[in-house]
N, C-alpha and C. Protein backbone atom coordinates (compact mmCIF):
# COMPACT_ATOMS: atom_id res chain seq x y z
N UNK A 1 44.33 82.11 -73.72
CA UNK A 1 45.51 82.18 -74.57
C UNK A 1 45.40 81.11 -75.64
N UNK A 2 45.12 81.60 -76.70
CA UNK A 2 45.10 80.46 -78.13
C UNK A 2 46.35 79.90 -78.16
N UNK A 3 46.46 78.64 -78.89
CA UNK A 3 47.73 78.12 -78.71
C UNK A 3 48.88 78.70 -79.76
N UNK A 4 48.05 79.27 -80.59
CA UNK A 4 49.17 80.31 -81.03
C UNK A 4 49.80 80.99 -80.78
N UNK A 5 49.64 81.56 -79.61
CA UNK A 5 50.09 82.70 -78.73
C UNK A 5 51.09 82.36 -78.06
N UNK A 6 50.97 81.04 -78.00
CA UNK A 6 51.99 80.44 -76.77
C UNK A 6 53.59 80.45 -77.74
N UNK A 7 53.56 80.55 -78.86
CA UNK A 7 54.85 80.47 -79.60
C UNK A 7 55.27 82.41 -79.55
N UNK A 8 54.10 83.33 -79.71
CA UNK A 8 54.40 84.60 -79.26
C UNK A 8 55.03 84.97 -78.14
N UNK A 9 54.63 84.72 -77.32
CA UNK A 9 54.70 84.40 -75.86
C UNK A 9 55.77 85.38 -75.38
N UNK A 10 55.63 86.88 -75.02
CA UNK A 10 56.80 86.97 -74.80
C UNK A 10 57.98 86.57 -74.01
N UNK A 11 57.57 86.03 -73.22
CA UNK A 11 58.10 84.82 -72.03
C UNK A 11 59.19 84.11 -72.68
N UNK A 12 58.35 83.85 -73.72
CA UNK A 12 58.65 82.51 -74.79
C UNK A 12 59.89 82.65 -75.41
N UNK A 13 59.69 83.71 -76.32
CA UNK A 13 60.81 84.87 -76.95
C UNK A 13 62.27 84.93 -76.12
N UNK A 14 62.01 85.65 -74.72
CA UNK A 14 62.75 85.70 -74.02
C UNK A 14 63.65 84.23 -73.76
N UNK A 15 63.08 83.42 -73.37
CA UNK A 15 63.48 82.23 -72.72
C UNK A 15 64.31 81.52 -74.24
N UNK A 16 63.81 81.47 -75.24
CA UNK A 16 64.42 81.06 -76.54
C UNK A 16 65.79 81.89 -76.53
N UNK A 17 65.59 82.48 -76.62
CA UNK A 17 67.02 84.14 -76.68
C UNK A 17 67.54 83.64 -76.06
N UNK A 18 67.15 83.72 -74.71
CA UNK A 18 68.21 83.48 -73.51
C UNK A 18 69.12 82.30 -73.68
N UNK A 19 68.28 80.91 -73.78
CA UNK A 19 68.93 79.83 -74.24
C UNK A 19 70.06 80.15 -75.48
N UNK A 20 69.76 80.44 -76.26
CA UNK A 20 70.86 80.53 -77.51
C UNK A 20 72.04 81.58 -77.00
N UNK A 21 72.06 81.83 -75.94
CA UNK A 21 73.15 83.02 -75.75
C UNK A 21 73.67 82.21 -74.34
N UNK A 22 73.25 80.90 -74.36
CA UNK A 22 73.88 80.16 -73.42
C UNK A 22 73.51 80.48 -72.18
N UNK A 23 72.62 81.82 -71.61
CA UNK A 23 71.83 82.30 -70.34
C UNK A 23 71.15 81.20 -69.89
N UNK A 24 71.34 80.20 -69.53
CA UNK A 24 70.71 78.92 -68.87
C UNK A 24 69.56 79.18 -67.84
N UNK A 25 69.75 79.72 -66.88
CA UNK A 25 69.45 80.36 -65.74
C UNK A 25 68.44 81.38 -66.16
N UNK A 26 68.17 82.32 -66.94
CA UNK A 26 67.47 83.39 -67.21
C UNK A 26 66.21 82.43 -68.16
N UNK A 27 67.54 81.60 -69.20
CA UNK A 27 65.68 81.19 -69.91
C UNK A 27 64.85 79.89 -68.90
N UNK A 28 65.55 79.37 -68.14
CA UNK A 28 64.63 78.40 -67.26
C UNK A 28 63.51 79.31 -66.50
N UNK A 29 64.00 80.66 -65.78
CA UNK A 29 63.35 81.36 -65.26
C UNK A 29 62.17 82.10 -66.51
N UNK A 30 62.46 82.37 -67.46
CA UNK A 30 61.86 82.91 -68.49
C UNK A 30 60.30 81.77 -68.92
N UNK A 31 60.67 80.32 -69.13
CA UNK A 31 60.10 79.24 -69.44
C UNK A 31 58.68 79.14 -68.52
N UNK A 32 59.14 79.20 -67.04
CA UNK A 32 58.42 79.20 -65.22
C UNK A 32 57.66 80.20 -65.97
N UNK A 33 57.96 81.45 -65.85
CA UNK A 33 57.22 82.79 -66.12
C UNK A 33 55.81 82.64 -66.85
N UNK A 34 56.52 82.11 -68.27
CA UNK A 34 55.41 81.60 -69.38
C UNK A 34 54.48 80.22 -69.05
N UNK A 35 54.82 79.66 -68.23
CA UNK A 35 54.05 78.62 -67.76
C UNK A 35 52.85 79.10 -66.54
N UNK A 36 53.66 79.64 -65.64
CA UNK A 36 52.93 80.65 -64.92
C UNK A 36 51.88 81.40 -65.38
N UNK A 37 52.37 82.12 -66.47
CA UNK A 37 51.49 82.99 -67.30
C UNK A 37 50.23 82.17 -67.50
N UNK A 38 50.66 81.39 -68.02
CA UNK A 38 49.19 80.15 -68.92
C UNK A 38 48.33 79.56 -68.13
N UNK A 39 49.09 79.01 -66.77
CA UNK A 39 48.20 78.48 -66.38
C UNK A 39 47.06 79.39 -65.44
N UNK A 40 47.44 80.06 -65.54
CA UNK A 40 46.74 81.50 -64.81
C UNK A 40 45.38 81.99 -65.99
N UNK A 41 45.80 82.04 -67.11
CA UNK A 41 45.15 82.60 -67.69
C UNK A 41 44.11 81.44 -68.80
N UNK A 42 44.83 80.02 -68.61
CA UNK A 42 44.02 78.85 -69.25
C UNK A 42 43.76 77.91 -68.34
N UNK A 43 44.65 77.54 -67.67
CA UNK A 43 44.40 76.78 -66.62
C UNK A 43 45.43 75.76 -66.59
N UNK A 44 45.43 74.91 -65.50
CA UNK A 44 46.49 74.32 -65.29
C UNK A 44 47.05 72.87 -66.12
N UNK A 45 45.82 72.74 -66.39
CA UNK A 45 45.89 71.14 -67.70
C UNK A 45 45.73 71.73 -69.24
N UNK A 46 45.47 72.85 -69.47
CA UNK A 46 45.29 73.13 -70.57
C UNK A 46 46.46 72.98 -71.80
N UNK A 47 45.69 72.75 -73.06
CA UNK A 47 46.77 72.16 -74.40
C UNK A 47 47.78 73.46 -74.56
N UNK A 48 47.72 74.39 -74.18
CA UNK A 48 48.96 75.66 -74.22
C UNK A 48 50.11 74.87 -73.51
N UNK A 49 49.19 75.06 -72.07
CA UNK A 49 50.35 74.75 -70.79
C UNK A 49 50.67 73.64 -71.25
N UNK A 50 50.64 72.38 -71.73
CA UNK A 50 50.95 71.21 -72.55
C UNK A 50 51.93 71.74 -73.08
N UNK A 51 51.99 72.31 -74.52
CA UNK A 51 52.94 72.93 -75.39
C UNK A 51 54.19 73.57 -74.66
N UNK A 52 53.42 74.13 -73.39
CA UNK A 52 55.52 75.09 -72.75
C UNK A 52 55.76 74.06 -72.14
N UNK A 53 55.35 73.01 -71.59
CA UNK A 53 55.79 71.87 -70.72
C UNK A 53 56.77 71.18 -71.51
N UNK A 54 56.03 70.77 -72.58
CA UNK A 54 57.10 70.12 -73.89
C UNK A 54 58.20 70.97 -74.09
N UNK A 55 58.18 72.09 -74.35
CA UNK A 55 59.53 73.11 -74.70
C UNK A 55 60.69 73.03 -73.51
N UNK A 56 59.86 73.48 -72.18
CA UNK A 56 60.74 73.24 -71.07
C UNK A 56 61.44 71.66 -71.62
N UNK A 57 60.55 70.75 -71.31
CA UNK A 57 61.08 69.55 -71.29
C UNK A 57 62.50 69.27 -72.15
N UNK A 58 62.24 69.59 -73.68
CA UNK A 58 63.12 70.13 -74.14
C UNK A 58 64.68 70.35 -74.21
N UNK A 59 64.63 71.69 -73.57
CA UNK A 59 65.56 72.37 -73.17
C UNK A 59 66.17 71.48 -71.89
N UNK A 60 65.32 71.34 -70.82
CA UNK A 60 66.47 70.29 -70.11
C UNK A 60 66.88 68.98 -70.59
N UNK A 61 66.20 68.83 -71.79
CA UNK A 61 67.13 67.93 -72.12
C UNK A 61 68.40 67.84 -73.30
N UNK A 62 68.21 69.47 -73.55
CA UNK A 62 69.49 69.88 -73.67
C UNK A 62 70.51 70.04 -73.26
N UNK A 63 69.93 70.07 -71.83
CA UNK A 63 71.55 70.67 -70.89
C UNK A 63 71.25 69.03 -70.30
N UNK A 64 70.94 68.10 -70.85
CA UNK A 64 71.48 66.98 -69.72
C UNK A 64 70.73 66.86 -68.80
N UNK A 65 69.96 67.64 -68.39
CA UNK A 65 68.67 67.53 -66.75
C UNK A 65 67.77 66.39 -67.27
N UNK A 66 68.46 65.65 -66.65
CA UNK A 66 66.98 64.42 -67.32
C UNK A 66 65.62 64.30 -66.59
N UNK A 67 66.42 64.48 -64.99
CA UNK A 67 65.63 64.46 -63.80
C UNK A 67 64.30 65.66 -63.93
N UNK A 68 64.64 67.01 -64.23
CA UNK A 68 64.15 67.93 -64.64
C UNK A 68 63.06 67.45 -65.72
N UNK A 69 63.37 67.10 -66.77
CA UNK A 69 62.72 67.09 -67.98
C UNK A 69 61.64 65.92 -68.29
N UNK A 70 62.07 64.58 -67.40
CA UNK A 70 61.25 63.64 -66.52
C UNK A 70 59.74 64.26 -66.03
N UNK A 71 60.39 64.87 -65.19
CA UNK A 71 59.08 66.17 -64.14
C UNK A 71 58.18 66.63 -64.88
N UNK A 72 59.21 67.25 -65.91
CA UNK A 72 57.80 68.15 -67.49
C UNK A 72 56.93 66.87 -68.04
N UNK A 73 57.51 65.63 -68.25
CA UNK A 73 57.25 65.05 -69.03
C UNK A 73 55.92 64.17 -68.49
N UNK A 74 56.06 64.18 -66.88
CA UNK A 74 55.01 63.47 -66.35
C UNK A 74 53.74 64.68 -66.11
N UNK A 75 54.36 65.65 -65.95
CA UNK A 75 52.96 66.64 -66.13
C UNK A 75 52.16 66.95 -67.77
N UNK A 76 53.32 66.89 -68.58
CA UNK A 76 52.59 66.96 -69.68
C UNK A 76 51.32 65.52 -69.65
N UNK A 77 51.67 64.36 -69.38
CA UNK A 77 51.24 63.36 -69.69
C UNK A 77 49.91 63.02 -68.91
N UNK A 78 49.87 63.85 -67.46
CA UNK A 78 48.45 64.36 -66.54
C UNK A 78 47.82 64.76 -67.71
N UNK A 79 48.12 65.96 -68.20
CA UNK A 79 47.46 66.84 -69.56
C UNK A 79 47.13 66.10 -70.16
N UNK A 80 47.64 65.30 -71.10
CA UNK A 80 47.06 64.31 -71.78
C UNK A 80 46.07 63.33 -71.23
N UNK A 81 46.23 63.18 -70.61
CA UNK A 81 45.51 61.77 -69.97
C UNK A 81 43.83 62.87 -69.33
N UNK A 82 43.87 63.70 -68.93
CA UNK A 82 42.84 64.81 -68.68
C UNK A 82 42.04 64.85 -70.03
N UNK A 83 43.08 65.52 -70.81
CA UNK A 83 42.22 65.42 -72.24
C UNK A 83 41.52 64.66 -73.08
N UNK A 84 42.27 63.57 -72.71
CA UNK A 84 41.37 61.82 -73.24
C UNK A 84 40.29 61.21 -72.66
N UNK A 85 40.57 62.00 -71.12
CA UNK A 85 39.40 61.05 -70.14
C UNK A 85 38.61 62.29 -71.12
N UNK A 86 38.19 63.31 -71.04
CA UNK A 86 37.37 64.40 -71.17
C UNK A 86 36.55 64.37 -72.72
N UNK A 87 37.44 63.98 -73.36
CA UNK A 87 36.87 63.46 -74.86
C UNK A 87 36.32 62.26 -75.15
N UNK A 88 37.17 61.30 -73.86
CA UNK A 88 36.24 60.27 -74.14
C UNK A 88 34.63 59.83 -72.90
N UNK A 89 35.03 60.66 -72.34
CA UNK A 89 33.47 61.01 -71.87
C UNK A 89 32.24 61.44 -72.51
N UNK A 90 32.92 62.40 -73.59
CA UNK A 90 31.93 63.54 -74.41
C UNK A 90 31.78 62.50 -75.84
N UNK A 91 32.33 61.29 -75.61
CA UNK A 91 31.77 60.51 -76.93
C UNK A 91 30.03 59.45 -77.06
């Protein structure tokens, strides 16, 4: 999945919608889906799955979930830290 795709996403789509129509519950489940999706199909540290981690993150910290958005924020930061060891190996 190019990381372009990840803004296609129909997951993505969905979960955006949902949020703006105040469906809390449908786009969190919508968000899982698309994360699910990615890491299945890129893998589990990959810069996509990075990108919905941030969005999730996001969104709970729209509604106030700090605790929640904490969680995204330390997995995004595995991702990162994966990606740096990995580049800076290959230097």
């Amino acid at each position: 999945m190019p990381l372009a795709a990840v803004h296609k996403n129909l997951f993505v789509i969905a979960a955006r919608t949902a949020a703006k129509r105040g469906a809390f519950f449908d786009a969190e489940t919508r968000y899982r889906q698309a994360i699910a999706h990615c890491q299945k199909h890129t893998g589990k540290e990959s810069a996509a799955c990075g990108l919905l981690l941030i969005e999730l993150s996001y969104f709970y910290e729209d509604q106030n979930r700090q605790i929640d958005a904490d969680r995204c924020w330390k997995e995004v930061r595995k991702i990162l830290v994966s990606h740096y060891r990995a580049r800076k190996g290959a230097v």
